[in-house]
C-alpha atoms as a PDB file:
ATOM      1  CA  UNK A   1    -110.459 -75.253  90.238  1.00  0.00           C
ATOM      2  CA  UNK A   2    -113.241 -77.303  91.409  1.00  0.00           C
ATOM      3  CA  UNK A   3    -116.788 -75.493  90.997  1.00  0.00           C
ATOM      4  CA  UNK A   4    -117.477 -77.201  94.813  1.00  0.00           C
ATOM      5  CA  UNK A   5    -114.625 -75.307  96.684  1.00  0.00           C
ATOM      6  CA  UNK A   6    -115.087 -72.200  94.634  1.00  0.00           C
ATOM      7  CA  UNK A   7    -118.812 -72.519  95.869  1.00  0.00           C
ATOM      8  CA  UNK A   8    -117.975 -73.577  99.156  1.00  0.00           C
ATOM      9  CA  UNK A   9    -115.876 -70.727  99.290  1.00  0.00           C
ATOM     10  CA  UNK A  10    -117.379 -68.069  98.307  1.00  0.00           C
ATOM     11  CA  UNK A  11    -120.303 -69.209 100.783  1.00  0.00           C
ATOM     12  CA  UNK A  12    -117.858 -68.725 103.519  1.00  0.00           C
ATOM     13  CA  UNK A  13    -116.713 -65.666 102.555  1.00  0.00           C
ATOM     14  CA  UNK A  14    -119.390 -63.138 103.199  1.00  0.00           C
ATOM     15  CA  UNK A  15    -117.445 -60.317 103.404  1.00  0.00           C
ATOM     16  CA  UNK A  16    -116.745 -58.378 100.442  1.00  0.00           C
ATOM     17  CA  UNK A  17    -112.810 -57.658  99.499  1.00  0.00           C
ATOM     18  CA  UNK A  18    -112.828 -54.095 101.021  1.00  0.00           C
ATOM     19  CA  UNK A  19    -114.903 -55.166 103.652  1.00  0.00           C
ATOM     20  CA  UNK A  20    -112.034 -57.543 104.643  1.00  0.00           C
ATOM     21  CA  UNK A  21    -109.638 -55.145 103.765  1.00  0.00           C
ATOM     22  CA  UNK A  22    -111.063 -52.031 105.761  1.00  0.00           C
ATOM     23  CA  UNK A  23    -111.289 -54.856 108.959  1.00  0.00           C
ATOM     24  CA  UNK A  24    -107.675 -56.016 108.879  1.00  0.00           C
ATOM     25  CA  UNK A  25    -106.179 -52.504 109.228  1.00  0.00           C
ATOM     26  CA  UNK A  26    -108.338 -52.118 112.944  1.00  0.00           C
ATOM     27  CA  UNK A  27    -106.405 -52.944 116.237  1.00  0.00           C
ATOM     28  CA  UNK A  28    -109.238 -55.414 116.557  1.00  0.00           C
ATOM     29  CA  UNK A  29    -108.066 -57.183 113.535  1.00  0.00           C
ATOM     30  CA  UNK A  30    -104.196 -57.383 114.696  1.00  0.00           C
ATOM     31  CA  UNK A  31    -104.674 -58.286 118.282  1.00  0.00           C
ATOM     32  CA  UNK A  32    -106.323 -61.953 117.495  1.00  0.00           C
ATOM     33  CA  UNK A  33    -105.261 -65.006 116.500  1.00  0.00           C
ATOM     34  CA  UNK A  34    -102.245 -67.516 116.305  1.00  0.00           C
ATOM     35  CA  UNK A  35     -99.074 -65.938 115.587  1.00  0.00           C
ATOM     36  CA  UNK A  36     -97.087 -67.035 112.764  1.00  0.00           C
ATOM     37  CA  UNK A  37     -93.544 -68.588 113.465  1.00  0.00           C
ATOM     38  CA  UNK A  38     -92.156 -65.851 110.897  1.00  0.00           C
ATOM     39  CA  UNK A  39     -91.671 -63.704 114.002  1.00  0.00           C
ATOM     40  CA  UNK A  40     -92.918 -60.893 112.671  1.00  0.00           C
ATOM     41  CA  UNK A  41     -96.256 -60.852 114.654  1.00  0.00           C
ATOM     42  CA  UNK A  42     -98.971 -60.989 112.518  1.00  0.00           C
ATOM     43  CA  UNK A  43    -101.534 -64.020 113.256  1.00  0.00           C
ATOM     44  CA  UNK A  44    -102.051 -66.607 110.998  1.00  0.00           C
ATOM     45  CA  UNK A  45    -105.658 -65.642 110.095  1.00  0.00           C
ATOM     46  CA  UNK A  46    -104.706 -62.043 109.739  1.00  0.00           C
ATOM     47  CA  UNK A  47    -102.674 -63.536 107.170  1.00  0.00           C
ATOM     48  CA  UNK A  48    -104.628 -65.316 106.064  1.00  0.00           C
ATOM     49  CA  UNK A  49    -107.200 -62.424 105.513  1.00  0.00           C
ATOM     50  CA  UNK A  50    -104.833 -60.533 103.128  1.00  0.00           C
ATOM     51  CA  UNK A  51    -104.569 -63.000 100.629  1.00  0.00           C
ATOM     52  CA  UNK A  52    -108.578 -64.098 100.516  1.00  0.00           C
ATOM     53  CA  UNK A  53    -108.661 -60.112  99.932  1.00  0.00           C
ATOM     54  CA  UNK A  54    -106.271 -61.006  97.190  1.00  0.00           C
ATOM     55  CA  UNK A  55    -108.198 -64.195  95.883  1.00  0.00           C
ATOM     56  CA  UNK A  56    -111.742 -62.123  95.953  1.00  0.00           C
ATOM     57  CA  UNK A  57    -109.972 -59.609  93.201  1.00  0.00           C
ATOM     58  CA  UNK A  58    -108.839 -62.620  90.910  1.00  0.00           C
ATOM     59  CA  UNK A  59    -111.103 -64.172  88.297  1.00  0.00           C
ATOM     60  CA  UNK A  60    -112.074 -67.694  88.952  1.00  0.00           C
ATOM     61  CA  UNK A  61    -110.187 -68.095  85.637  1.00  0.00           C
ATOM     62  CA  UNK A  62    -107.049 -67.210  87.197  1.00  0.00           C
ATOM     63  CA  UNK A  63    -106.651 -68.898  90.196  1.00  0.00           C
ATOM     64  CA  UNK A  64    -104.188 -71.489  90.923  1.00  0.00           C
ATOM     65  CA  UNK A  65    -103.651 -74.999  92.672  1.00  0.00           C
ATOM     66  CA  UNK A  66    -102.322 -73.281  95.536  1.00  0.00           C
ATOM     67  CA  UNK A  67    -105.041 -70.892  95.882  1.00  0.00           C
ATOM     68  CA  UNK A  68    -107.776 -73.535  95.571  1.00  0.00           C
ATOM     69  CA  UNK A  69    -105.456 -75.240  98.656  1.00  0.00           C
ATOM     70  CA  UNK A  70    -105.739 -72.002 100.925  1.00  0.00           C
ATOM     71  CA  UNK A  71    -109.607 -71.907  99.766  1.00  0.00           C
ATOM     72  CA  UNK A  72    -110.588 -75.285 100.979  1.00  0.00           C
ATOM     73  CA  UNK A  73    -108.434 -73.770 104.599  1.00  0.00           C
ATOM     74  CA  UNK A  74    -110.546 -71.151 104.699  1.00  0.00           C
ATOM     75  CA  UNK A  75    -113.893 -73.314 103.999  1.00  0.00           C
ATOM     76  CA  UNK A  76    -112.823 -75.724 106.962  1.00  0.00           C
ATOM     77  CA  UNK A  77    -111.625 -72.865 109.175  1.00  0.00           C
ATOM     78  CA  UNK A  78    -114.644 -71.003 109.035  1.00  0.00           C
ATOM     79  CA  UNK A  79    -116.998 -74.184 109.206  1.00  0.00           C
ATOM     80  CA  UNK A  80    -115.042 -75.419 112.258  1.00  0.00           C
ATOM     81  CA  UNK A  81    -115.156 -72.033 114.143  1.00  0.00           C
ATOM     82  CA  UNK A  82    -118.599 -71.369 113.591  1.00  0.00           C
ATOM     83  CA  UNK A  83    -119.438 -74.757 115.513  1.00  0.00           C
ATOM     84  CA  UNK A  84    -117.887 -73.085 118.425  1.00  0.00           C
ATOM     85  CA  UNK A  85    -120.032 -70.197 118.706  1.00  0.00           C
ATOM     86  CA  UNK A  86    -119.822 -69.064 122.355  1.00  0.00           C
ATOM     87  CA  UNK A  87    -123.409 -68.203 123.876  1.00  0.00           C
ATOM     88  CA  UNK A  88    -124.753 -64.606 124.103  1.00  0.00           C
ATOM     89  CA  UNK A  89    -123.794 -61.405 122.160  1.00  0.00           C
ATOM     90  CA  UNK A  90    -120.455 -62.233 120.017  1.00  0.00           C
ATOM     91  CA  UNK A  91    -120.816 -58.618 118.880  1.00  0.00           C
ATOM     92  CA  UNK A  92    -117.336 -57.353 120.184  1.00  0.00           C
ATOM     93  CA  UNK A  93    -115.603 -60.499 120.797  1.00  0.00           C
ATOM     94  CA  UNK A  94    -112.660 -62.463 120.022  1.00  0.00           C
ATOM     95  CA  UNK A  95    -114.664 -65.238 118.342  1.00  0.00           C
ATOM     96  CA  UNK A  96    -116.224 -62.937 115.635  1.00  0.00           C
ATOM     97  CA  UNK A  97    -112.962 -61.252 115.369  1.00  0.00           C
ATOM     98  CA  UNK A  98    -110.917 -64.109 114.296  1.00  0.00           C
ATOM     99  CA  UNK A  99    -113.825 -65.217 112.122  1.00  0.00           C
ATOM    100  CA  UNK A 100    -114.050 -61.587 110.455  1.00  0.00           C
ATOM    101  CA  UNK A 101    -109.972 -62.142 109.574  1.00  0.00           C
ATOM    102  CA  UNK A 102    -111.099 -65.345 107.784  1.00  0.00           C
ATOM    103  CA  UNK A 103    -113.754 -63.149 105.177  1.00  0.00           C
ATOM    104  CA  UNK A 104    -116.475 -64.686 107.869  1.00  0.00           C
ATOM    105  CA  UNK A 105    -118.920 -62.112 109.666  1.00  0.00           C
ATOM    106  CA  UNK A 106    -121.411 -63.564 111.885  1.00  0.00           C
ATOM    107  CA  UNK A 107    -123.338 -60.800 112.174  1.00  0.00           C
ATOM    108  CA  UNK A 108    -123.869 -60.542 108.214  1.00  0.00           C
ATOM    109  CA  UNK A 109    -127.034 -62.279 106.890  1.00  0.00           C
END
């Protein structure tokens, strides 16, 4: 585990884990997104969202290859979607939504 992508990562992340686990049981939190080719319906960063929830409760000791992989994703995915930020009040829309199943809330300073 690099100490840049941890850092990187846990810059991007600005939600806590409960936060982020609170947000992806909502409607809100289902109905954005990619879907995943699994079929089963959930999006990709909905997904995605339950295993940074899963990465914020595991020591920095612990984590694996894999999980530094899906780290530097979620760095570049929230980096990349934040560049796109539409004008006006994002407050209730699909933008900040997908971001918030990433561990990203704009609104959080």
């Amino acid at each position: 585990m690099t100490t840049d992508t941890y850092a990187q990562f846990k810059d991007a992340v600005n939600m806590t884990a409960a936060e982020l686990d609170r947000w992806l049981r909502t409607d809100e939190s289902k109905d954005v997104g990619q879907k995943t080719d699994s079929g089963g319906g959930e999006s990709v960063g909905h997904d995605s969202g339950r295993r940074i929830v899963k990465l914020l409760h595991t020591k920095k000791s612990d984590l694996t290859d894999a999980d530094e992989a899906h780290m530097r994703k979620v760095v570049g995915y929230v980096h990349r979607h934040l560049a796109q930020r539409p004008s006006g009040d994002v407050r209730d829309t699909k933008w900040r939504y997908s971001l918030m199943n990433w561990g990203h809330d704009p609104l959080k300073h």
